[in-house]
Protein backbone atom coordinates (compact mmCIF):
# COMPACT_ATOMS: atom_id res chain seq x y z
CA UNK A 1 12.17 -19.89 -10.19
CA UNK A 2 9.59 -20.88 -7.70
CA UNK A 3 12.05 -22.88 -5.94
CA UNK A 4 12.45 -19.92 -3.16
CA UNK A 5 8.50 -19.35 -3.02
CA UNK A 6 7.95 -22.94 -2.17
CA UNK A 7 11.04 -22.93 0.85
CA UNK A 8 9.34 -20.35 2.37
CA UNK A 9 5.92 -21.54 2.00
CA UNK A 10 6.88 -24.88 3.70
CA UNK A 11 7.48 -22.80 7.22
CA UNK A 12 4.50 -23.76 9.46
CA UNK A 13 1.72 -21.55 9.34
CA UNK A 14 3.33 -19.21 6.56
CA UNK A 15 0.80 -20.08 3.96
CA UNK A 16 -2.34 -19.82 6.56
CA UNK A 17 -1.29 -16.65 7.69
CA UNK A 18 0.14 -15.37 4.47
CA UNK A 19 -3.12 -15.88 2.37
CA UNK A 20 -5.47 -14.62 5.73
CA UNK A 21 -3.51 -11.62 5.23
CA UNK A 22 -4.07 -11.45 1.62
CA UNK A 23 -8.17 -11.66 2.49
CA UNK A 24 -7.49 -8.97 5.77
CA UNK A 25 -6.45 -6.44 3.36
CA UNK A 26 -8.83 -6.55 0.43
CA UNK A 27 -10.58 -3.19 1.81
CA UNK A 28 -7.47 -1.28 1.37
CA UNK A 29 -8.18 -0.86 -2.31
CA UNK A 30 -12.31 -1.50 -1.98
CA UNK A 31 -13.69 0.78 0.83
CA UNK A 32 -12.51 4.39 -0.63
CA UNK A 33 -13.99 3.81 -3.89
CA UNK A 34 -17.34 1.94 -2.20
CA UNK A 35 -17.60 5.06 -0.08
CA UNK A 36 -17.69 6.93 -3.64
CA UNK A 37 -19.73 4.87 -5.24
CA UNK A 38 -22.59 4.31 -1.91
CA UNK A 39 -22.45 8.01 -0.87
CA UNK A 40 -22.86 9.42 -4.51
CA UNK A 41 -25.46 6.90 -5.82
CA UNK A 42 -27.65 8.31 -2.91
CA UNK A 43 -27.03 11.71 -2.85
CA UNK A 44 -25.90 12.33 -6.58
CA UNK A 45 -22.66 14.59 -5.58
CA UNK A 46 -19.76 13.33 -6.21
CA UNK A 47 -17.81 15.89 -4.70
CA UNK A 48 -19.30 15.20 -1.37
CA UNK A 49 -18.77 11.10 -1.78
CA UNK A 50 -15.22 12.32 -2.90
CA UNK A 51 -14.80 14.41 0.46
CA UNK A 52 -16.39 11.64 2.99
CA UNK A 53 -13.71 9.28 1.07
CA UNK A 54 -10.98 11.62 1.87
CA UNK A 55 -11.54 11.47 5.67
CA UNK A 56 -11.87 8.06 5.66
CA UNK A 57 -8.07 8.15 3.94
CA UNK A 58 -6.82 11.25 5.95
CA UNK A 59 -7.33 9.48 9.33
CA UNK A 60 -6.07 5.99 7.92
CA UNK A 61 -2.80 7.80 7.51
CA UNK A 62 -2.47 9.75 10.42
CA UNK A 63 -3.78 6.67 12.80
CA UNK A 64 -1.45 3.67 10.79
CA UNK A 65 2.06 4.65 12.53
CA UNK A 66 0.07 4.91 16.40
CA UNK A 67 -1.74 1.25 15.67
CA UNK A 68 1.84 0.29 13.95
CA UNK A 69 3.78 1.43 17.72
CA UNK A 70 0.33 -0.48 19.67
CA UNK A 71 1.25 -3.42 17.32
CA UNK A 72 4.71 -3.63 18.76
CA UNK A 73 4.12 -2.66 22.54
CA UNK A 74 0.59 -4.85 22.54
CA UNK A 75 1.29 -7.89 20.04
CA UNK A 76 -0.71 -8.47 16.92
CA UNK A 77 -3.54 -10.74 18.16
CA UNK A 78 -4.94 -7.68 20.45
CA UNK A 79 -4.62 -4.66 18.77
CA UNK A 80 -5.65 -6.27 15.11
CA UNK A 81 -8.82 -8.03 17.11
CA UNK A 82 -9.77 -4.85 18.56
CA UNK A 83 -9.05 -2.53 15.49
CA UNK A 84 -11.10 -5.07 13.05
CA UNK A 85 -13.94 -4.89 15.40
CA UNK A 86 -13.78 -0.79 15.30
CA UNK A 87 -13.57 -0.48 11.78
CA UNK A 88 -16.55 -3.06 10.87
CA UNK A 89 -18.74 -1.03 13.65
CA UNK A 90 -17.89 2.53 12.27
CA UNK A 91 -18.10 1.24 8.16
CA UNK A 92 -21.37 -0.35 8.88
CA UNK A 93 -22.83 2.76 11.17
CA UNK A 94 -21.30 4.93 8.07
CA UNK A 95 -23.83 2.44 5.73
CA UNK A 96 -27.05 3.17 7.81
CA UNK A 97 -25.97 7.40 8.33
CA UNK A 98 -25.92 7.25 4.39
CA UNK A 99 -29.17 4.71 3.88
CA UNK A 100 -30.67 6.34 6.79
CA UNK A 101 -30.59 10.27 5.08
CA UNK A 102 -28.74 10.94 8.55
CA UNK A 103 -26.85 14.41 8.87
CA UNK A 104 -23.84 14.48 6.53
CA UNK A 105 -22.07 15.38 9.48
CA UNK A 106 -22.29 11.83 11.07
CA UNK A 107 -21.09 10.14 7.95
CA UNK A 108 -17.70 12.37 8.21
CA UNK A 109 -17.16 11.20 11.94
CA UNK A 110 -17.88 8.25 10.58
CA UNK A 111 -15.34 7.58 7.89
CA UNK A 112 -13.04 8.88 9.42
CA UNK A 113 -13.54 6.33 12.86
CA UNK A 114 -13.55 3.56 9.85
CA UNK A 115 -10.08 4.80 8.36
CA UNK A 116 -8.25 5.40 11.40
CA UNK A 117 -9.46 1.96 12.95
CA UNK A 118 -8.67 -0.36 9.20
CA UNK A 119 -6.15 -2.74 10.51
CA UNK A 120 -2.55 -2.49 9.57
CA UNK A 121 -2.57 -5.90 7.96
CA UNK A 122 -0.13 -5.22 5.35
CA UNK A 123 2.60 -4.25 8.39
CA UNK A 124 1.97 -6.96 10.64
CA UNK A 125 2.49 -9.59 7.58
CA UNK A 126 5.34 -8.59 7.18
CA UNK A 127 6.60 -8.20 10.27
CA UNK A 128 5.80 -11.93 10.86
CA UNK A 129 7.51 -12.97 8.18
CA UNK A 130 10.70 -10.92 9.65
CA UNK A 131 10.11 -12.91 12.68
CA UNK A 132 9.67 -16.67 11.21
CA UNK A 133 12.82 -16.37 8.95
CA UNK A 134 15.94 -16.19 9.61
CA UNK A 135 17.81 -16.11 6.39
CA UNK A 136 17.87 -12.04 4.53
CA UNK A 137 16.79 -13.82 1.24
CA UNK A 138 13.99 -16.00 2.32
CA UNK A 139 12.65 -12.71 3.97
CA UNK A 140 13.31 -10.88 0.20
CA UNK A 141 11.45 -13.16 -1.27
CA UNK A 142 8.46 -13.28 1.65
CA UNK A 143 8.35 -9.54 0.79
CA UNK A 144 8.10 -9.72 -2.97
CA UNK A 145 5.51 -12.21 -2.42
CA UNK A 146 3.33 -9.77 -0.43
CA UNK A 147 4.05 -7.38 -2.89
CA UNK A 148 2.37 -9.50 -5.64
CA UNK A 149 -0.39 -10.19 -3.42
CA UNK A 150 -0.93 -6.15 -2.99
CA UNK A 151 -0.76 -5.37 -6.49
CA UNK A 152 -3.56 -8.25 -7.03
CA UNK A 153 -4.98 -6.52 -4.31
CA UNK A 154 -5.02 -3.45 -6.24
CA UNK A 155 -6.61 -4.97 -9.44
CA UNK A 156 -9.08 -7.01 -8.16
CA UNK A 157 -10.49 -4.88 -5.44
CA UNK A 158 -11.44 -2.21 -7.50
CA UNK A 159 -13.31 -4.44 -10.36
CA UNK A 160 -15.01 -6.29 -7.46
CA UNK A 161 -16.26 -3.50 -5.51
CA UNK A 162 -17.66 -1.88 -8.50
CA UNK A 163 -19.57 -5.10 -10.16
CA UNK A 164 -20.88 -5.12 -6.85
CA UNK A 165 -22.04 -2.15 -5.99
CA UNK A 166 -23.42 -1.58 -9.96
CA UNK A 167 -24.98 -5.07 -10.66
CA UNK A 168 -26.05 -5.73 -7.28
CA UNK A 169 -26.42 -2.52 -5.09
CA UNK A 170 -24.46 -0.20 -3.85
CA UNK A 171 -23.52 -1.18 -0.55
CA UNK A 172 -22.81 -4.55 -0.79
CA UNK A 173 -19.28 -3.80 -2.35
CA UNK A 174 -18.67 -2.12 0.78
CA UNK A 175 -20.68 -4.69 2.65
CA UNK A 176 -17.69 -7.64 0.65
CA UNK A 177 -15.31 -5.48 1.98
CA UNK A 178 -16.03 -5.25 5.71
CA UNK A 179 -16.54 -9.12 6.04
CA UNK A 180 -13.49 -9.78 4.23
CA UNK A 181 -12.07 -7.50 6.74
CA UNK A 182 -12.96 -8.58 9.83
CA UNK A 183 -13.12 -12.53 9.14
CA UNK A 184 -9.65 -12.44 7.61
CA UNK A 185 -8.66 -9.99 10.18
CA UNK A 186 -9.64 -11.80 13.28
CA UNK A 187 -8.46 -15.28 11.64
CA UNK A 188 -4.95 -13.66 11.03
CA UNK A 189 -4.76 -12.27 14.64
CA UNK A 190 -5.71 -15.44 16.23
CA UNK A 191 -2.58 -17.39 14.62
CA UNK A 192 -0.48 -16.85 17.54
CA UNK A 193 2.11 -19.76 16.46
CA UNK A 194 3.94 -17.42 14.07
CA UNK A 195 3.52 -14.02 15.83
CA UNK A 196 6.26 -11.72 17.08
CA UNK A 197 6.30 -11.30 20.52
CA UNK A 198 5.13 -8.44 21.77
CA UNK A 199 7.34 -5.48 23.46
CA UNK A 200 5.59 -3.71 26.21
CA UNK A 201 6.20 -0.94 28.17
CA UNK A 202 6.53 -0.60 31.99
CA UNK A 203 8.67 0.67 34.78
CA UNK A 204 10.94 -2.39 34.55
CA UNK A 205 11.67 -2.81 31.15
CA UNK A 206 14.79 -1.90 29.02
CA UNK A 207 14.14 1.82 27.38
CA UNK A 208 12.53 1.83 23.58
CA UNK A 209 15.29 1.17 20.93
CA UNK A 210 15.61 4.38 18.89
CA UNK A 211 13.90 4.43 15.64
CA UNK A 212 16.80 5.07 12.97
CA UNK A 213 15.60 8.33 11.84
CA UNK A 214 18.57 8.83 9.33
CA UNK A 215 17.40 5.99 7.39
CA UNK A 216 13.79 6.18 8.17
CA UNK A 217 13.44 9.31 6.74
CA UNK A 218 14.72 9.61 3.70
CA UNK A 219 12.90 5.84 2.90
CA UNK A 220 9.68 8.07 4.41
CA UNK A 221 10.43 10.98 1.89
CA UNK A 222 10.37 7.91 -1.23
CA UNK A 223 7.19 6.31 -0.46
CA UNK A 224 5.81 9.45 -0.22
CA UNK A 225 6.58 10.31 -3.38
CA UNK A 226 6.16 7.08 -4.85
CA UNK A 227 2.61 7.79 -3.58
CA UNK A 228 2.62 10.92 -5.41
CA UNK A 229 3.75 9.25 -8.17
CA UNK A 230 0.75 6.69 -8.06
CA UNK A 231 -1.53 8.76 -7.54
CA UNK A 232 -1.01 11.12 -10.25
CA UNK A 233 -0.07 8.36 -13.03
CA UNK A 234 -3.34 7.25 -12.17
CA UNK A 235 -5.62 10.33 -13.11
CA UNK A 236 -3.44 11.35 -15.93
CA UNK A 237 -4.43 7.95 -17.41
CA UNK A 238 -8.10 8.00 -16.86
CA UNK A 239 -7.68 11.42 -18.70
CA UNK A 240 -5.57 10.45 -21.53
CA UNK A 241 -7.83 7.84 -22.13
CA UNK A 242 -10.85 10.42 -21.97
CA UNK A 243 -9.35 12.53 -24.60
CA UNK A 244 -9.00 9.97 -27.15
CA UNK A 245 -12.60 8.93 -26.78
CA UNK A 246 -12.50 5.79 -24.88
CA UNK A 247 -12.52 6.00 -20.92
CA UNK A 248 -13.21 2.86 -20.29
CA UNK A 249 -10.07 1.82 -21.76
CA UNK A 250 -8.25 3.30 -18.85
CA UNK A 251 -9.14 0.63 -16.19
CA UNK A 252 -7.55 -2.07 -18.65
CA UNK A 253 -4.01 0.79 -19.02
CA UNK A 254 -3.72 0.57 -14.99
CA UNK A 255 -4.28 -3.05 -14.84
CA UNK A 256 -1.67 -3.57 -17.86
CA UNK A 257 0.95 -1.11 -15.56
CA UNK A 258 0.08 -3.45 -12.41
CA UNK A 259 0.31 -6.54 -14.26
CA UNK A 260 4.10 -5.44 -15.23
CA UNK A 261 4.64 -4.71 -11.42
CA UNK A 262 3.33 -8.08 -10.50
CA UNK A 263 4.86 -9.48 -12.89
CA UNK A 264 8.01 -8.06 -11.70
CA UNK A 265 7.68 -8.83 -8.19
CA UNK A 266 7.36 -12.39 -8.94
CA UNK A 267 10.75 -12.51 -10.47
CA UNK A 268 12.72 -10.21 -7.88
CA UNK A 269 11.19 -12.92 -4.77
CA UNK A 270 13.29 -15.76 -6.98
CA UNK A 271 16.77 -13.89 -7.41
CA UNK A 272 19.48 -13.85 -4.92
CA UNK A 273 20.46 -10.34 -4.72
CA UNK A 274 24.16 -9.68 -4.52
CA UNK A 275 23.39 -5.68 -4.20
CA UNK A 276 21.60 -5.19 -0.81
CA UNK A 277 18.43 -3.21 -0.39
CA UNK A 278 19.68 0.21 0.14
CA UNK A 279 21.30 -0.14 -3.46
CA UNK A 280 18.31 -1.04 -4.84
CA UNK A 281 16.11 1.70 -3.34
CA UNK A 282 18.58 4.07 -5.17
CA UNK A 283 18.14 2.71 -8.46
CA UNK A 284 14.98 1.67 -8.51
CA UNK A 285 13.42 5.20 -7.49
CA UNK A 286 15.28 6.63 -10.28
CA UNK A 287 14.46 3.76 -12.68
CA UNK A 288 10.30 4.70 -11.67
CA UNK A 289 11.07 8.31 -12.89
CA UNK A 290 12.74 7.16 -15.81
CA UNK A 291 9.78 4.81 -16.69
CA UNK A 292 7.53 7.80 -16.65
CA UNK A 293 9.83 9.94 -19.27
CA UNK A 294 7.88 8.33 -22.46
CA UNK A 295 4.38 8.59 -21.60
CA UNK A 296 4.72 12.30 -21.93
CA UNK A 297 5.40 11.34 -25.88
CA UNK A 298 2.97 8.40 -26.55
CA UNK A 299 -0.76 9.43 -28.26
CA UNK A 300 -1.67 5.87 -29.18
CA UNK A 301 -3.79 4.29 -26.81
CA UNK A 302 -2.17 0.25 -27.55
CA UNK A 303 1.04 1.82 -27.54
CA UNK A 304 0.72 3.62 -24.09
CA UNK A 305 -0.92 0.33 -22.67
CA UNK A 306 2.99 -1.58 -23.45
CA UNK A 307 4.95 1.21 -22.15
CA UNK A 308 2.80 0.99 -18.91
CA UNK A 309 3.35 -2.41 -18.62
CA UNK A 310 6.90 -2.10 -18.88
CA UNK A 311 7.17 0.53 -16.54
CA UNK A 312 5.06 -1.70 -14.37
CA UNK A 313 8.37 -3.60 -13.75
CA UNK A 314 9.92 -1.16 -12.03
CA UNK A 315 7.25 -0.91 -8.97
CA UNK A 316 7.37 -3.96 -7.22
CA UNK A 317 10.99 -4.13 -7.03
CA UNK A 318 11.58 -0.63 -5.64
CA UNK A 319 8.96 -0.93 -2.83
CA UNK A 320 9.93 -4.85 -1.93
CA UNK A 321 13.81 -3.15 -1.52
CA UNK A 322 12.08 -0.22 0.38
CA UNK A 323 10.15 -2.94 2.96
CA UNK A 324 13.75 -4.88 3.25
CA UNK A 325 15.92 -2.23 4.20
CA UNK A 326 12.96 -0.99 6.58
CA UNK A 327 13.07 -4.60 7.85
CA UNK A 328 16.96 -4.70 8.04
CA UNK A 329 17.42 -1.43 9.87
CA UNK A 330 14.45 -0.72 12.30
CA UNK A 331 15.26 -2.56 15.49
CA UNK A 332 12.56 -5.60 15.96
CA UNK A 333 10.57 -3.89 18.85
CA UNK A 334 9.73 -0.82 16.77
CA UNK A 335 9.60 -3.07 13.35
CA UNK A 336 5.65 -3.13 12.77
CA UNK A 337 5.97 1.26 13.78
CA UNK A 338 8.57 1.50 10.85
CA UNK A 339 6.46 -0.53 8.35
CA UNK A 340 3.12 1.96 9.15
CA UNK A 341 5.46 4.71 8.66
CA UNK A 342 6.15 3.36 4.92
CA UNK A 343 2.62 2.78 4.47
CA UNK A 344 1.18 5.79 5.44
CA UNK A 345 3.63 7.65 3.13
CA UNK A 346 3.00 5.86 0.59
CA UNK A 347 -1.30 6.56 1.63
CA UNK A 348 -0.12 10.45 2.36
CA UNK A 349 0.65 10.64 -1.09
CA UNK A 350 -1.82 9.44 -3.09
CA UNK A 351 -4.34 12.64 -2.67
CA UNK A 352 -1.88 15.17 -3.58
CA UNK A 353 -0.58 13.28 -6.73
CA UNK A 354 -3.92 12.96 -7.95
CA UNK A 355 -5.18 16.64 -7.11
CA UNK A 356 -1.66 18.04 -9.10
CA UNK A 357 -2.12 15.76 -11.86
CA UNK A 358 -5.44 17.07 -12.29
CA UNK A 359 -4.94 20.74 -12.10
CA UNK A 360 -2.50 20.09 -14.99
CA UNK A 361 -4.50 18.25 -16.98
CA UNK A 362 -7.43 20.92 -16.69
CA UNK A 363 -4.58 23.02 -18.09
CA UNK A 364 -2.51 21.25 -20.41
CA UNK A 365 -3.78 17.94 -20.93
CA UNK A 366 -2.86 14.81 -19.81
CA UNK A 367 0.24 14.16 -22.08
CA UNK A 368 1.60 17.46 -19.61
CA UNK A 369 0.42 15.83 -16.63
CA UNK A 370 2.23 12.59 -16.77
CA UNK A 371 5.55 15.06 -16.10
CA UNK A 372 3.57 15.50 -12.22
CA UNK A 373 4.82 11.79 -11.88
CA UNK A 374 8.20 12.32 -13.65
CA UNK A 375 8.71 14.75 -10.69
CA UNK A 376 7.83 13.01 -7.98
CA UNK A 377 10.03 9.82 -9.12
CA UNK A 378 12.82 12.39 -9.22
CA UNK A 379 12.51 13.60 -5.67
CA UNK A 380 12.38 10.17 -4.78
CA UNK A 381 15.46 9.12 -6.65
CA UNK A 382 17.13 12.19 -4.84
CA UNK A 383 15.84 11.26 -1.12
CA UNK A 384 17.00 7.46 -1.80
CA UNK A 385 20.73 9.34 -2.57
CA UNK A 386 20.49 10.50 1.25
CA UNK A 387 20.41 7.10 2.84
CA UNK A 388 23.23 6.17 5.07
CA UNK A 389 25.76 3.98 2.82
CA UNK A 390 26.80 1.69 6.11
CA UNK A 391 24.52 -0.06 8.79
CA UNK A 392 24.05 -0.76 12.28
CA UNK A 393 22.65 -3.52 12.38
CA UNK A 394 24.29 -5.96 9.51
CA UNK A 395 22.86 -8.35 7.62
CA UNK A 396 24.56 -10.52 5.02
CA UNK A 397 22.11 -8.63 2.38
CA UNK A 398 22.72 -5.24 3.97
CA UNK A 399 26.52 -5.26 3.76
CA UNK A 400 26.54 -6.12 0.45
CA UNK A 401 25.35 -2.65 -0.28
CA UNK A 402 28.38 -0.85 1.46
C-alpha cells in the first residue's frame, strides 16, 4: 500500500517541502481557538474572544482567493515570505493589545490584519505537487497525503494549543503557533527547486486563462457546504456529549471521526482510481450526507464514537477528489487562485454550520441538530450533480469520468 507514498516521496525536495508545509500550516487549526482562549482568560467574556476570533476567520476567507491570484502572478517564494512576515507582526501586536488592556478596538483591526495575511500554505503545497508530477495518480496520491497531514493538523493543533495555553499560559499556544508559522513558512518559500513558476502580468504577456467557472462553482458550492457540514457536526457533538453528562468526552468523538478520515485518506493515496475525480465528488458528497443519517438515532455515547469513525471515512476521500478535479481543470496559471477558492469555502462555512447547529440544539437538542449537517451534505451532493460530465483539459484520470 505504501508503495505509491514512497514513489512520490523519492522526487527531490518533495519530502522537505511536503513536511515544511505540514509545520507552515499548524496555525490553521491553533490561532482561532488561542485567540479564544488568550482574549477570554483576560477579559472573562467569551463572547467577545468568540467575536475577535471571528474577524480573524472572516478576513482569512475573504483575503485567501486575492493571496491565492498574488501566488500565481508573483510566485510562491514572495508573496508567502511577505504574507508570513504580516501575519507574525499583526498576531504578535494582537498579543500585546490584549496583555497590554489596549482598546478592544485595536485587537479587532488586529485579528483581522492576522487572518487576512495567514499564508495560503495548504494551496501552494499543492500546487507544487501539481507542478513536480507528471503522472494524474502520483498527484492523487500527493493530495491524499496532504489530506492526512490536514486532518493531523486538525487533531493535534487543537490539543496542543490548549495544553499550552492551560498548563503553561495563555499566550504561548498562540506564541507555538506564530513560530511554527513563520519558520515553516519562510523555509517552505525559500525551496525554489520545486516551485511553479510564476505567471505575471504586463503589457506583453498572453491574456489570463479563464477560470472554468462551470466547474469551479459548483466544486465552490460543495466545500462550502462541506464546511457547513463541519462546522455544525462539530457543535452538535460537543452538545450531545453535554447532555449525557460527560463533555469532555466530545474532544475524543471528533478525534475518533478524524481518525476515520485519516484513516481513509491513507488508503484512497494507494488505489489507482479507474473513476476520475468528478465521479468521485458526486458520490462522495452524497456518501458524507448519508454518513450523517444515523447520528440523529444514536443516544449511547461508545456507540456514537464508532459511527463517527466510520463516517470519518468518507471525508478525506471527497475533499482529496474535490482538490484533483480543481487541479485537473483550473488552467496552471490560475491553479494556486482555484485552490484558495476551495479553501475559503470550505473556511466560509464553518461559522454558519456551527451558529445553525446551535440554534437547533437550544431548541431541540442535539440528536435534532445533527439533521443541520444531513442538510448541508445534501446540497452538496446536489451541487456535485451540476458539474460538467466532459473536460477541457483531459487527463487520463479525468476522462475516465466521462
Amino acid at each position: 500500500m505504501l508503495t505509491s507514498y514512497r514513489r512520490i516521496l523519492a522526487q527531490p525536495g518533495t519530502l522537505r517541502f511536503s513536511m515544511t508545509g505540514l509545520v507552515a500550516r499548524l496555525p490553521i487549526s491553533m490561532i482561532g481557538l488561542g485567540i479564544v482562549l488568550l482574549v477570554s482568560a483576560a477579559t472573562g467574556s467569551y463572547g467577545v474572544a468568540g467575536a475577535i476570533s471571528a474577524a480573524y476567520m472572516i478576513a482569512n476567507a475573504g483575503f485567501a482567493i486575492l493571496q491565492g491570484r498574488l501566488l500565481d502572478r508573483l510566485g510562491q517564494g514572495k508573496v508567502l515570505a511577505a504574507a508570513s512576515i504580516g501575519f507574525g507582526v499583526a498576531i504578535s501586536l494582537l498579543v500585546v493589545s490584549v496583555q497590554g488592556d489596549w482598546p478592544v478596538g485595536w485587537t479587532y483591526v488586529l485579528a483581522a490584519v492576522g487572518g487576512a495575511f495567514l499564508p495560503q500554505v495548504g494551496s501552494s503545497v499543492r500546487t507544487r505537487w501539481s507542478h513536480v508530477l507528471e503522472q494524474p495518480a502520483d498527484v492523487q496520491t500527493a493530495f491524499a497525503l496532504e489530506a492526512v497531514l490536514d486532518e493531523a493538523v486538525f487533531i493535534l493543533g487543537p490539543i496542543l494549543v490548549a495544553l499550552l495555553a492551560t498548563a503553561w499560559h495563555p499566550v504561548a499556544g498562540i506564541a507555538v503557533a506564530v513560530i511554527a508559522c513563520v519558520a515553516g513558512t519562510l523555509v517552505f518559500s525559500a525551496q525554489t527547486a520545486t516551485a511553479p513558476p510564476p505567471h505575471p502580468r504586463d503589457s506583453t504577456s498572453a491574456p489570463r486563462p479563464p477560470m472554468p467557472w462551470r466547474s469551479v462553482v459548483p466544486l465552490a458550492v460543495v466545500c462550502a457546504c462541506l464546511g457547513v457540514l463541519f462546522g455544525a457536526a462539530e457543535v452538535t457533538t460537543v452538545a450531545f456529549a453535554e447532555e449525557r453528562g460527560h463533555k469532555a468526552v466530545s474532544g475524543g468523538l471528533l478525534a475518533l471521526w478524524a481518525l476515520g478520515s485519516l484513516s481513509a485518506g491513507v488508503v484512497t493515496g494507494a488505489i489507482h482510481w479507474r473513476r476520475g475525480p468528478s465521479y468521485r465528488v458526486r458520490w462522495g458528497s452524497l456518501a458524507m450526507a448519508a454518513a450523517m443519517v444515523p447520528l440523529f438515532f444514536i443516544h449511547s455515547l461508545p456507540l456514537m464514537g464508532a459511527v463517527l469513525f466510520v463516517a470519518g471515512f468518507a471525508i478525506a476521500p471527497t475533499m482529496i477528489a474535490t482538490m484533483s478535479l480543481t487541479e485537473a481543470v483550473v488552467p496552471s496559471g490560475r491553479l494556486t487562485e482555484g485552490m484558495a477558492i476551495m479553501q475559503t469555502g470550505l473556511v466560509a462555512g464553518v461559522a454558519p454550520g456551527a451558529t445553525l447547529s446551535g440554534l437547533v440544539v437550544d431548541h431541540q437538542g442535539a440528536s435534532a441538530a445533527y439533521l443541520v449537517s444531513v442538510g448541508a451534505g445534501l446540497v452538496a451532493a446536489l451541487a456535485a450533480q451540476a458539474l460538467p460530465r466532459s473536460r477541457t483539459r483531459s487527463t487520463p484520470e479525468v476522462a475516465s469520468a466521462r
